[in-house]
PDB file of N, CA and C in Angstrom:
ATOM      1  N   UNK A   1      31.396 -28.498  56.082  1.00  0.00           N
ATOM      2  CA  UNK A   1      31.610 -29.137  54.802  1.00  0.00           C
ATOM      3  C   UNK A   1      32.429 -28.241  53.873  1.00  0.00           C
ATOM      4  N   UNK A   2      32.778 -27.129  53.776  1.00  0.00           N
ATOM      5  CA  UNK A   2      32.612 -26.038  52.853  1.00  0.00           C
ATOM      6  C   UNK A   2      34.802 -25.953  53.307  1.00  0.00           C
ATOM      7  N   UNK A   3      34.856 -26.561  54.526  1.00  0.00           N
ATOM      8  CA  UNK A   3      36.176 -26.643  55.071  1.00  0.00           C
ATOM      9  C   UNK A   3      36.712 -27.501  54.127  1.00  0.00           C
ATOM     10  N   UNK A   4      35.773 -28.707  53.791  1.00  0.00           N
ATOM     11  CA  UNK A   4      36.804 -29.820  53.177  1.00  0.00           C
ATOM     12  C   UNK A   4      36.720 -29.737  51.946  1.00  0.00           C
ATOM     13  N   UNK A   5      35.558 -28.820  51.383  1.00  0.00           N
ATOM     14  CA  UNK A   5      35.970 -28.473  49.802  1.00  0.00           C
ATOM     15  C   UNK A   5      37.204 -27.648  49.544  1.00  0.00           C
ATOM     16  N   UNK A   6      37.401 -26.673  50.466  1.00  0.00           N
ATOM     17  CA  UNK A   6      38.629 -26.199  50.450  1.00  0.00           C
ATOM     18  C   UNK A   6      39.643 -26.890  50.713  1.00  0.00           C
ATOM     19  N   UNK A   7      39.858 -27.925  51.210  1.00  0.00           N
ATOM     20  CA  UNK A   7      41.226 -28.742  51.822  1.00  0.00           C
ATOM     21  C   UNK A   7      41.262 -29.248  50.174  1.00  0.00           C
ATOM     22  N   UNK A   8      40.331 -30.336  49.545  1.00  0.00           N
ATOM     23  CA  UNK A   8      40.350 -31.074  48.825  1.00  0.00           C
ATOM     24  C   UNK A   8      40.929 -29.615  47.292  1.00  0.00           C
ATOM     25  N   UNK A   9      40.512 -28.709  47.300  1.00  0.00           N
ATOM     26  CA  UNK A   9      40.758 -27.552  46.110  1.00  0.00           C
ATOM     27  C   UNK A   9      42.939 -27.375  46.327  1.00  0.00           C
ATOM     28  N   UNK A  10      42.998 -27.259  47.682  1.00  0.00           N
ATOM     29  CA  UNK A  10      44.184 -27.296  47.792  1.00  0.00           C
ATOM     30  C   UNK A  10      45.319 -28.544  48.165  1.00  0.00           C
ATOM     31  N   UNK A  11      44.382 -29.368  48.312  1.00  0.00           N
ATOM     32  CA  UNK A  11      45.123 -30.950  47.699  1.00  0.00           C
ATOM     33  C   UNK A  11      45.235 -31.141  46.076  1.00  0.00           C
ATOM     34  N   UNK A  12      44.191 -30.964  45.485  1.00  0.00           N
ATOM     35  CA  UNK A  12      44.236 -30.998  43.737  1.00  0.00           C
ATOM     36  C   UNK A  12      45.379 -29.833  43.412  1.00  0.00           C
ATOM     37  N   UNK A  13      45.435 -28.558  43.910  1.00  0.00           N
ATOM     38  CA  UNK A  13      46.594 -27.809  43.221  1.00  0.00           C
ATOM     39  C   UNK A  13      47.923 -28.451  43.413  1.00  0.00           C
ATOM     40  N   UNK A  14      48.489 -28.652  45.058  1.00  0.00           N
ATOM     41  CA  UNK A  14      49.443 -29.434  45.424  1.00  0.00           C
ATOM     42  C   UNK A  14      49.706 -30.320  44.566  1.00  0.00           C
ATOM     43  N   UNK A  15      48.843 -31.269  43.987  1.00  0.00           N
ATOM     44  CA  UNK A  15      49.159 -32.665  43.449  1.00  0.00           C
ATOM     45  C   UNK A  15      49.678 -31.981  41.951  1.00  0.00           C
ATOM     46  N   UNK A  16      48.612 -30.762  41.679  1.00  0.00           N
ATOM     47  CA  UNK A  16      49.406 -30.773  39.904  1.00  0.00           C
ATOM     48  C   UNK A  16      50.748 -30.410  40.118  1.00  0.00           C
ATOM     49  N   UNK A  17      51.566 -29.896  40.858  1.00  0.00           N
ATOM     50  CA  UNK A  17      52.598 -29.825  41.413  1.00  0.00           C
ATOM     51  C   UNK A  17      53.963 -30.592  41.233  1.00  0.00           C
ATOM     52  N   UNK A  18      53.009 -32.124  41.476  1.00  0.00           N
ATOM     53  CA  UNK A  18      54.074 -32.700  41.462  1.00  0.00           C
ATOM     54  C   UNK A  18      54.419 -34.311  40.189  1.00  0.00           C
ATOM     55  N   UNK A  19      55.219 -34.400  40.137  1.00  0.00           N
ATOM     56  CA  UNK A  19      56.575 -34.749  41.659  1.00  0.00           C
ATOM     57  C   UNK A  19      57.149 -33.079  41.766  1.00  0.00           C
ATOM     58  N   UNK A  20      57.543 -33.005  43.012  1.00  0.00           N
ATOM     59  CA  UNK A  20      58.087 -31.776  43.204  1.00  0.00           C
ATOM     60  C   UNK A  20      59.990 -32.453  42.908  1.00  0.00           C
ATOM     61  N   UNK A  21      60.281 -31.359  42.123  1.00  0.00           N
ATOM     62  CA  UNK A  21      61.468 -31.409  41.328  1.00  0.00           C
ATOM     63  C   UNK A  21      62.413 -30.071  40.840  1.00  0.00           C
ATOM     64  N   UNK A  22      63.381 -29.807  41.160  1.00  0.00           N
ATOM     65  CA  UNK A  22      64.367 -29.096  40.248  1.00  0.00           C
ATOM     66  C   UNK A  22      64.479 -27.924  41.273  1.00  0.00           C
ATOM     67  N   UNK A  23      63.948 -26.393  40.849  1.00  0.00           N
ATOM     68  CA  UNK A  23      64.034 -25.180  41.593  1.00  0.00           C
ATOM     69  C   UNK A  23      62.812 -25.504  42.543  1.00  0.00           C
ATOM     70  N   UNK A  24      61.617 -25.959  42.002  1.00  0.00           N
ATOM     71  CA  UNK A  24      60.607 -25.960  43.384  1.00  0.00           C
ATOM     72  C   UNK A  24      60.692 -27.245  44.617  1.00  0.00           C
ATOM     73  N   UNK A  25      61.815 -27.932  44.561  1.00  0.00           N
ATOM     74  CA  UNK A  25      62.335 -29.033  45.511  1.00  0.00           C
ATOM     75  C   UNK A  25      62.911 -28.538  46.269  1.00  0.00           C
ATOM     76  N   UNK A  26      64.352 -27.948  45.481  1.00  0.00           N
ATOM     77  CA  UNK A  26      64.899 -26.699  46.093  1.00  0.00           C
ATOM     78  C   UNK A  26      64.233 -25.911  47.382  1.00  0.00           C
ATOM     79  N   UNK A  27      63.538 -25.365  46.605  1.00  0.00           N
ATOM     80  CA  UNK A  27      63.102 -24.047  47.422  1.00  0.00           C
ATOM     81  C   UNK A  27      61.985 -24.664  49.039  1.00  0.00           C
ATOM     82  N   UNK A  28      61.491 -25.672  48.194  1.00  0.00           N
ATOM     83  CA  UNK A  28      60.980 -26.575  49.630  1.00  0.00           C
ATOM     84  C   UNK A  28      61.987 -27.052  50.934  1.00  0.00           C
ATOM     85  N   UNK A  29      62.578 -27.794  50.065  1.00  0.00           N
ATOM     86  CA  UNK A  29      63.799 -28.104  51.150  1.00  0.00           C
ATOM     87  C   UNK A  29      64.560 -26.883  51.736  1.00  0.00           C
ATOM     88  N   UNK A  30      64.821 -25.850  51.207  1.00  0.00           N
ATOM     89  CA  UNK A  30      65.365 -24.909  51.930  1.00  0.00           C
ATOM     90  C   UNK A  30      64.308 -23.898  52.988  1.00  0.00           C
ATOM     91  N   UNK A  31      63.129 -24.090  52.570  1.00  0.00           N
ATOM     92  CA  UNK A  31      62.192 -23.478  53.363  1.00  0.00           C
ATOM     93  C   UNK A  31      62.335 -24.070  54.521  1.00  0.00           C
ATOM     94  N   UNK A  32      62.000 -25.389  54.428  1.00  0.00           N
ATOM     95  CA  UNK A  32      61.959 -26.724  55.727  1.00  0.00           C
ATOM     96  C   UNK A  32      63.237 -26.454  56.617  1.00  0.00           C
ATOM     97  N   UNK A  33      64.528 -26.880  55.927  1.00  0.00           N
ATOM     98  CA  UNK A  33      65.865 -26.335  56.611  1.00  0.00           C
ATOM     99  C   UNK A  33      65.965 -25.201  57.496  1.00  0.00           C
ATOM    100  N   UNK A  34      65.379 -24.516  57.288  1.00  0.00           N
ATOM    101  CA  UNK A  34      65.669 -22.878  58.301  1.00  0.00           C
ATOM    102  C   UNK A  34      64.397 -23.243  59.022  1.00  0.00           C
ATOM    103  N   UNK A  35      63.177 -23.215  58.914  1.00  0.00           N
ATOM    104  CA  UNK A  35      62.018 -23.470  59.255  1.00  0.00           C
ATOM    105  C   UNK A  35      62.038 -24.260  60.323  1.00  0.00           C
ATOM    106  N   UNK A  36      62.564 -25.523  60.738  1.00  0.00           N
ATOM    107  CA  UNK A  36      62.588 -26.669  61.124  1.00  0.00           C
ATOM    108  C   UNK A  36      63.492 -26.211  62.290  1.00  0.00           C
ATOM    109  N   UNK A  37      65.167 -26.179  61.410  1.00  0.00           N
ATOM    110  CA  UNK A  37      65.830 -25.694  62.388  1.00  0.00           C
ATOM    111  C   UNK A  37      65.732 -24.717  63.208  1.00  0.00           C
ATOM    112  N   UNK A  38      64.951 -23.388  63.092  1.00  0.00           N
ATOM    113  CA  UNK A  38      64.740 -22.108  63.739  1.00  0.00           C
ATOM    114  C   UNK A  38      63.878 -22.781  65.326  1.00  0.00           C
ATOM    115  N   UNK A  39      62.631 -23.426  64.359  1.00  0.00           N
ATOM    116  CA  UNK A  39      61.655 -23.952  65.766  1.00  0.00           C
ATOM    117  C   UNK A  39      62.234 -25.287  66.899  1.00  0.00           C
ATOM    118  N   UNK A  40      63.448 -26.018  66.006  1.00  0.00           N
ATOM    119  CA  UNK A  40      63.563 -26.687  67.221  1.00  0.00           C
ATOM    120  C   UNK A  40      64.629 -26.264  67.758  1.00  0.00           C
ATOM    121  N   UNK A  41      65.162 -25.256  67.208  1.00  0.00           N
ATOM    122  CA  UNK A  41      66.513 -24.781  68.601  1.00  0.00           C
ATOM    123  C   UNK A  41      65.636 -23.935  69.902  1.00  0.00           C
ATOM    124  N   UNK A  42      64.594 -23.259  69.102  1.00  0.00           N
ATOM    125  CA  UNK A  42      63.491 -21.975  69.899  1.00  0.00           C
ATOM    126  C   UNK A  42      62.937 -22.862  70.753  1.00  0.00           C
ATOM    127  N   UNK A  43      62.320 -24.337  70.649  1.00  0.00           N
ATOM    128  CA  UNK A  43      61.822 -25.002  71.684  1.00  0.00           C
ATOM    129  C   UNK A  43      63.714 -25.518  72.844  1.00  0.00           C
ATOM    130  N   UNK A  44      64.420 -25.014  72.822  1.00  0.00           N
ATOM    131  CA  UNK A  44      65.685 -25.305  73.474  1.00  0.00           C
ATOM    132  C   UNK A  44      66.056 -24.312  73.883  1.00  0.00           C
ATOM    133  N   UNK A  45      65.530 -23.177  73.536  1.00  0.00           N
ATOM    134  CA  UNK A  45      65.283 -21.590  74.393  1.00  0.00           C
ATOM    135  C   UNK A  45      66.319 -20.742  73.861  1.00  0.00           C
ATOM    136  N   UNK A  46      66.745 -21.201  71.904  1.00  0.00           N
ATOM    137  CA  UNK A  46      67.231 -20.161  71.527  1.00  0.00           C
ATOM    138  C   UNK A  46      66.643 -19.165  70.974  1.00  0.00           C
ATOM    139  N   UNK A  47      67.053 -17.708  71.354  1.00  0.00           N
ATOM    140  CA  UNK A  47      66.182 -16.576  71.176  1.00  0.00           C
ATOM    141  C   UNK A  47      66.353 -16.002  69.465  1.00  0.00           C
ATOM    142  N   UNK A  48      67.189 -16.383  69.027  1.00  0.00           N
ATOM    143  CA  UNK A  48      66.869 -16.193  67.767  1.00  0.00           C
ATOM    144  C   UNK A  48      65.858 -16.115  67.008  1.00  0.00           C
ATOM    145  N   UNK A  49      65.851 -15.253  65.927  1.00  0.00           N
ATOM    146  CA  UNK A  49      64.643 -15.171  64.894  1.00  0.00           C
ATOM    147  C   UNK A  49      65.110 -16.083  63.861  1.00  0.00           C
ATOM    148  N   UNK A  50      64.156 -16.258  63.602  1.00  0.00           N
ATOM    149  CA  UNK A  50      63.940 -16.948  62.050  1.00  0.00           C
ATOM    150  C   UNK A  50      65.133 -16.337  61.017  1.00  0.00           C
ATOM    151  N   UNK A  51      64.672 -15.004  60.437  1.00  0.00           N
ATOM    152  CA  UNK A  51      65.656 -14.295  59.813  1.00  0.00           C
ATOM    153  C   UNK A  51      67.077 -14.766  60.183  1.00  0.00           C
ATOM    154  N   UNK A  52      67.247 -14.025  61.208  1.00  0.00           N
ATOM    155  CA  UNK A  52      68.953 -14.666  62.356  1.00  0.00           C
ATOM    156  C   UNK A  52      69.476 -16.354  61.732  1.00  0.00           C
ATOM    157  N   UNK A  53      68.501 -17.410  61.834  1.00  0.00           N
ATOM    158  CA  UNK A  53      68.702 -18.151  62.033  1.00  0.00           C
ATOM    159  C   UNK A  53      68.946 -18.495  60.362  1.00  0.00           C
ATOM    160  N   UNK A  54      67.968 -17.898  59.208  1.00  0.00           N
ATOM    161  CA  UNK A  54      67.998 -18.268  58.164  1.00  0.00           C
ATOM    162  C   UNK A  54      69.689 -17.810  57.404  1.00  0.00           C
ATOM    163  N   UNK A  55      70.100 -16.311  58.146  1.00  0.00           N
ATOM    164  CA  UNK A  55      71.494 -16.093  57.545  1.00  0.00           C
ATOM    165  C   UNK A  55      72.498 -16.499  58.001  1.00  0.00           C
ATOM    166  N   UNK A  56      72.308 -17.436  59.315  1.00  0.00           N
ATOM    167  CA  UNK A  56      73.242 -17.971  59.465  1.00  0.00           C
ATOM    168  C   UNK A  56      73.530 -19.811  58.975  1.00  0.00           C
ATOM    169  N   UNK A  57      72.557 -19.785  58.427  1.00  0.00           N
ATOM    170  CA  UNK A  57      72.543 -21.419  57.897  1.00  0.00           C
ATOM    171  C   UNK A  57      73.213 -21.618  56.263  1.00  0.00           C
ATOM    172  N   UNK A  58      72.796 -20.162  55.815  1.00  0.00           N
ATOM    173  CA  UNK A  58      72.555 -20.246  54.564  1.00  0.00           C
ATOM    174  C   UNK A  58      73.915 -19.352  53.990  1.00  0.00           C
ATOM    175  N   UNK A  59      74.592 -18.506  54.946  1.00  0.00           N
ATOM    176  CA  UNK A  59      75.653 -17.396  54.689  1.00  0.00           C
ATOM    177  C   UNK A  59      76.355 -17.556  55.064  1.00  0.00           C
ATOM    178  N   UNK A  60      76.601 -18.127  56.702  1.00  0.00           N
ATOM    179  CA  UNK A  60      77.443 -18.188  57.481  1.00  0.00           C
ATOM    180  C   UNK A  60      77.795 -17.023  58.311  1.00  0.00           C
ATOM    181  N   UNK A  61      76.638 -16.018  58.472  1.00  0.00           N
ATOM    182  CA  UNK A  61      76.965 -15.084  59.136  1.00  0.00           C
ATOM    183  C   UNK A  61      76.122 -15.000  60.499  1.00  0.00           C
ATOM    184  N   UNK A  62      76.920 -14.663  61.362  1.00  0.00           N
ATOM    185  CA  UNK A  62      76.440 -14.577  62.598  1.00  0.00           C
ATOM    186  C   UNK A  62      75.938 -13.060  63.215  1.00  0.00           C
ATOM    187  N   UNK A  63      75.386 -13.323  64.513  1.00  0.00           N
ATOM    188  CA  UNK A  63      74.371 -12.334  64.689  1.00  0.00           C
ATOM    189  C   UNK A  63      75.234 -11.599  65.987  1.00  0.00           C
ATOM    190  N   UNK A  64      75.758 -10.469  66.141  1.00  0.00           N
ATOM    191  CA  UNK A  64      76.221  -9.370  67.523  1.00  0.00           C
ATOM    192  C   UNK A  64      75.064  -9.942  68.387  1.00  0.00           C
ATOM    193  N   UNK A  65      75.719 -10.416  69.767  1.00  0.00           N
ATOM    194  CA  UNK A  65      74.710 -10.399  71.022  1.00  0.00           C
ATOM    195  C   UNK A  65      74.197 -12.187  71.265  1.00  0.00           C
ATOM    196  N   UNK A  66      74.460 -12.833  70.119  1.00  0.00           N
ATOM    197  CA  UNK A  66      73.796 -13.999  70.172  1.00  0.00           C
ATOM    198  C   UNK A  66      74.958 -15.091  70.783  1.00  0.00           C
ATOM    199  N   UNK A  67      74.561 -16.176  71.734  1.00  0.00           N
ATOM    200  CA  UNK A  67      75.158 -17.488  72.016  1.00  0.00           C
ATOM    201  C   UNK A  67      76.140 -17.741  71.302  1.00  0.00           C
ATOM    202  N   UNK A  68      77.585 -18.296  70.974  1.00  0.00           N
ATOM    203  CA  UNK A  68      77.890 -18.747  70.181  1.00  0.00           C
ATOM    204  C   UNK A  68      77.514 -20.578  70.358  1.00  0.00           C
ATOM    205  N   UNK A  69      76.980 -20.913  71.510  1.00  0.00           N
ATOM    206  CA  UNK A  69      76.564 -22.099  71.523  1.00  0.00           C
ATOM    207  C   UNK A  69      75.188 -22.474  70.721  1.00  0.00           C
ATOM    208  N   UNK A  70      74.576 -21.280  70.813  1.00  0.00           N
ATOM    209  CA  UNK A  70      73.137 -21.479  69.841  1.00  0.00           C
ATOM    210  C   UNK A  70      73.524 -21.194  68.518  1.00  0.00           C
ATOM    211  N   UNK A  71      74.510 -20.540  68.003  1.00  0.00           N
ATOM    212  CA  UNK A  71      75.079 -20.439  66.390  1.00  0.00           C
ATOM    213  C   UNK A  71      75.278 -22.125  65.667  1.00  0.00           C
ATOM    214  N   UNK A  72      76.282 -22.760  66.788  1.00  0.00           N
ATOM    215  CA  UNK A  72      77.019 -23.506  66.189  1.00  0.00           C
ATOM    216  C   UNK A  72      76.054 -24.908  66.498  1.00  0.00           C
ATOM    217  N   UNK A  73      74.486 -25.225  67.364  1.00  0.00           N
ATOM    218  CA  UNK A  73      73.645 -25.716  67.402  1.00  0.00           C
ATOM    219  C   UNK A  73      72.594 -25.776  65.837  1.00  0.00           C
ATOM    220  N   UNK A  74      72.892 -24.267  65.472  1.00  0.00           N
ATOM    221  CA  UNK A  74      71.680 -24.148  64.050  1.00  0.00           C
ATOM    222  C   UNK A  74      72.648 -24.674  63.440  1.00  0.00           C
ATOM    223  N   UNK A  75      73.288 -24.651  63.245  1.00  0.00           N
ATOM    224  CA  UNK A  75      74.512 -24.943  61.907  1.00  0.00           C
ATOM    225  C   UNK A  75      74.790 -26.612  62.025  1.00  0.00           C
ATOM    226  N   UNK A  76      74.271 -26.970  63.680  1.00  0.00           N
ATOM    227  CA  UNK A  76      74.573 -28.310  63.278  1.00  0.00           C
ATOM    228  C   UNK A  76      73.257 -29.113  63.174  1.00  0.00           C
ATOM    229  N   UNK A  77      71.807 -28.623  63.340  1.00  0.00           N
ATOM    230  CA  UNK A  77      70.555 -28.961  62.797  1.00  0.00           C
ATOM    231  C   UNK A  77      70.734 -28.891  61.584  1.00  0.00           C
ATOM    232  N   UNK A  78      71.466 -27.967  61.060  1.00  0.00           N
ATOM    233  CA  UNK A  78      71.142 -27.897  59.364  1.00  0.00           C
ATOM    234  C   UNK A  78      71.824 -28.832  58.647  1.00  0.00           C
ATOM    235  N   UNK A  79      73.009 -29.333  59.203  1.00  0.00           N
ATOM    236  CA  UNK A  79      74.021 -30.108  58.473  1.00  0.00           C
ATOM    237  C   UNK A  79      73.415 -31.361  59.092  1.00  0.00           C
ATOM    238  N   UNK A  80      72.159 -32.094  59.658  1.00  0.00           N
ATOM    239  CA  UNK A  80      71.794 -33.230  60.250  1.00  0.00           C
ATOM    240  C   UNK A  80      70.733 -33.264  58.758  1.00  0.00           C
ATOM    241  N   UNK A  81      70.096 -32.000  58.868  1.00  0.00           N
ATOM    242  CA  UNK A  81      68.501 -32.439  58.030  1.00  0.00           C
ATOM    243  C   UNK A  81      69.778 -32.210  56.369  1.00  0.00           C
ATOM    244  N   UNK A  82      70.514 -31.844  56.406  1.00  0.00           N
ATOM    245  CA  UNK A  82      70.886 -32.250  55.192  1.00  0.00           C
ATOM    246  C   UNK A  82      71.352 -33.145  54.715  1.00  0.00           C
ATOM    247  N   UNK A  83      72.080 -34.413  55.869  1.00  0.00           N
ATOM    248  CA  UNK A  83      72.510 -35.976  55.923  1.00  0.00           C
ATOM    249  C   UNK A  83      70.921 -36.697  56.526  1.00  0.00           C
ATOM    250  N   UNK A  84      70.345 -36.034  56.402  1.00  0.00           N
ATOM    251  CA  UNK A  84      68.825 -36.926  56.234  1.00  0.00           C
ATOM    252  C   UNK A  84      68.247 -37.357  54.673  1.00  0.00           C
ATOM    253  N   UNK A  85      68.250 -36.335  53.809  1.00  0.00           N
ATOM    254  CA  UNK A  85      68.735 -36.630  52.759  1.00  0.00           C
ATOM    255  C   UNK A  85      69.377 -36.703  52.038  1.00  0.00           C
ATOM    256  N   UNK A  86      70.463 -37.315  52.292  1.00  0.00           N
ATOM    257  CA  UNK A  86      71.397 -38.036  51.579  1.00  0.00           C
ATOM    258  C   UNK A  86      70.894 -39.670  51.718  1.00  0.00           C
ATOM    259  N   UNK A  87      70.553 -39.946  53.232  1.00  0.00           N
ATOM    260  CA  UNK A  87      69.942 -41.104  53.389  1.00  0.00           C
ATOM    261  C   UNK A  87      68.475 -41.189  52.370  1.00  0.00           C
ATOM    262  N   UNK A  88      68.135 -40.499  52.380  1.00  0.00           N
ATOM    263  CA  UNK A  88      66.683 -40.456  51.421  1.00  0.00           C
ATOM    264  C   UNK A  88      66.774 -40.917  49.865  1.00  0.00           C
ATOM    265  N   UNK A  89      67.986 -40.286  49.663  1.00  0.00           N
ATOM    266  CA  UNK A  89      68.227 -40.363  48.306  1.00  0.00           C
ATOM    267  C   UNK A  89      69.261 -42.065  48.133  1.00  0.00           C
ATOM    268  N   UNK A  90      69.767 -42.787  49.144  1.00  0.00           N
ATOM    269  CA  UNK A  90      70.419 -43.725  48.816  1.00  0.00           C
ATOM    270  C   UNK A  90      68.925 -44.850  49.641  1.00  0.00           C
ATOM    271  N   UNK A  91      67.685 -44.556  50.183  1.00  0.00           N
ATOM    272  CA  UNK A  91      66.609 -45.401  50.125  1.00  0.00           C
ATOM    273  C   UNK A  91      67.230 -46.240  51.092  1.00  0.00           C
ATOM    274  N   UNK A  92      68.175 -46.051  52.140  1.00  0.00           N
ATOM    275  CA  UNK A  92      68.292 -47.059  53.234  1.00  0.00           C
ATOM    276  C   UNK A  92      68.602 -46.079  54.602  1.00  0.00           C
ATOM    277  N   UNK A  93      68.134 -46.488  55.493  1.00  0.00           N
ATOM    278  CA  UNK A  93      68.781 -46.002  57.094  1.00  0.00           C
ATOM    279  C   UNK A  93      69.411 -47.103  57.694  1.00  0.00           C
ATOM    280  N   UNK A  94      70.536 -47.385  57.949  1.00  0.00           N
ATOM    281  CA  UNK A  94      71.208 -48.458  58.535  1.00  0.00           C
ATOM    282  C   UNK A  94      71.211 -47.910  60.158  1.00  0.00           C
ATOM    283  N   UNK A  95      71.136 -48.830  60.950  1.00  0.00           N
ATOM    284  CA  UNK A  95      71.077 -48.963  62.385  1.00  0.00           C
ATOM    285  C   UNK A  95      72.568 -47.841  62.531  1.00  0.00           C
ATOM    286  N   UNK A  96      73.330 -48.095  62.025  1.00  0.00           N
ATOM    287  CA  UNK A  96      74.296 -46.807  62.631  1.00  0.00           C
ATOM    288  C   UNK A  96      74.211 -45.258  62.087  1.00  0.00           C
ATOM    289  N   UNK A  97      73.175 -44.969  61.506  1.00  0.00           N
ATOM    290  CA  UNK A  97      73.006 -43.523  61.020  1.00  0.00           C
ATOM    291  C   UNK A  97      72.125 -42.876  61.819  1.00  0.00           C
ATOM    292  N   UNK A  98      71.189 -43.245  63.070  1.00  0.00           N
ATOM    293  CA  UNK A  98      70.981 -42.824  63.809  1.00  0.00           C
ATOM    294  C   UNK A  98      71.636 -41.951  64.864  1.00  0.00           C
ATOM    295  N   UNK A  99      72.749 -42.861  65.751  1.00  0.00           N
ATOM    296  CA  UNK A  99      73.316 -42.277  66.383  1.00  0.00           C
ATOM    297  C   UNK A  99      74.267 -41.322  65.614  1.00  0.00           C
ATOM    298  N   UNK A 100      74.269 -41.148  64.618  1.00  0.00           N
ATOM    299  CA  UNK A 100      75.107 -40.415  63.866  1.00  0.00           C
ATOM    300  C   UNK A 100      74.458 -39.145  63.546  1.00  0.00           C
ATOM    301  N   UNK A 101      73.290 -38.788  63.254  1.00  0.00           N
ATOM    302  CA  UNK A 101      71.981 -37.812  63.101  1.00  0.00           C
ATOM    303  C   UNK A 101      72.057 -37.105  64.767  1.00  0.00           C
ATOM    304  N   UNK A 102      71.970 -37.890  65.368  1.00  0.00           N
ATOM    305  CA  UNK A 102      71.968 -37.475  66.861  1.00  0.00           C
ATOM    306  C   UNK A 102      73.296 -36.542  67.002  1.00  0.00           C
ATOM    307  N   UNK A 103      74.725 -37.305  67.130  1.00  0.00           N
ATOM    308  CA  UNK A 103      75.376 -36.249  67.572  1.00  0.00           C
ATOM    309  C   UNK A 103      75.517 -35.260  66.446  1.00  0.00           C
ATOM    310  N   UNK A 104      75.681 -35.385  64.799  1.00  0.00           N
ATOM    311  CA  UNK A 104      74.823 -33.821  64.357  1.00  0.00           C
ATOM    312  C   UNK A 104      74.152 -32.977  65.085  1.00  0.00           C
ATOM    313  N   UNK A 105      73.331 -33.415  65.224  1.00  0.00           N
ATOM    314  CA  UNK A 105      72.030 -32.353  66.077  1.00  0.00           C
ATOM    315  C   UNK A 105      72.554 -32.087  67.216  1.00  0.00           C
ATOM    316  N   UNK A 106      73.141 -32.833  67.766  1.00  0.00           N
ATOM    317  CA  UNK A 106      74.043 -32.145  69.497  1.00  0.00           C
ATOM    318  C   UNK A 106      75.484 -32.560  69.754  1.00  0.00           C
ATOM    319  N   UNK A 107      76.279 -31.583  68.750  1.00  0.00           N
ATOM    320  CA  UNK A 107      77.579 -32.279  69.614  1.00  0.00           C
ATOM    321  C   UNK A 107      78.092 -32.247  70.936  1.00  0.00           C
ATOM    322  N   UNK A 108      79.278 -32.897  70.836  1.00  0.00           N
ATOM    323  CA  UNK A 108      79.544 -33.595  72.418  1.00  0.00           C
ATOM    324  C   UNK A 108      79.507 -31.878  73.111  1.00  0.00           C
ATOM    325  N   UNK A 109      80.402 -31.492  72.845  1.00  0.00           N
ATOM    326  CA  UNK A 109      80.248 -30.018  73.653  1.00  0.00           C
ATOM    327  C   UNK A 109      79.225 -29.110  74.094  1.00  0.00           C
ATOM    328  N   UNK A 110      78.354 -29.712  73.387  1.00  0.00           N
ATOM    329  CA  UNK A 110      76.845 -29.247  73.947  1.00  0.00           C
ATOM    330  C   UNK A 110      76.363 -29.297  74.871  1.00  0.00           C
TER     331      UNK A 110
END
């Protein structure tokens, strides 16, 4: 029981929170972006770190020793979850923005 007083203590802080807006939207979405992208290239067996993966999304700098096929994979996860919202923000997914999200996330040369 003592679990879900704690869940529920950190649902009530979360909520005063929001709407989440401005610098702390920001900083969410950019957490998620590297976050997201790091773990699903790593489940695709890129050896990159997090770090690695965060300066190259966010700087454009690349890492001595690394894939250039796994570089230009993060860079194109990041530029997918960032045309995810754009769709978010115009409140529609049309049947052709799928396959369009897709080859983001894997182009043909992949």
């Amino acid at each position: 029981m003592e679990n879900f007083k704690k869940m529920d203590l950190y649902q009530n802080t979360i909520n005063e929170l929001r709407p989440f807006e401005g610098e702390l939207l920001k900083q969410i979405k950019d957490f998620y972006r590297v976050g997201l992208t790091w773990t699903s290239n790593a489940l695709d067996g890129d050896s990159s770190t997090e770090s690695e993966t965060k300066v190259l999304i966010e700087h454009r700098l690349t890492v001595g020793g690394r894939l250039l096929r796994d570089m230009f994979e993060a860079v194109s996860h990041a530029k997918a979850y960032d045309y995810m919202f754009t769709l978010l923000r115009n409140k529609e997914i049309a049947e052709k923005d799928i396959p369009y999200l897709h080859k983001l996330v894997r182009p043909a040369w992949a």
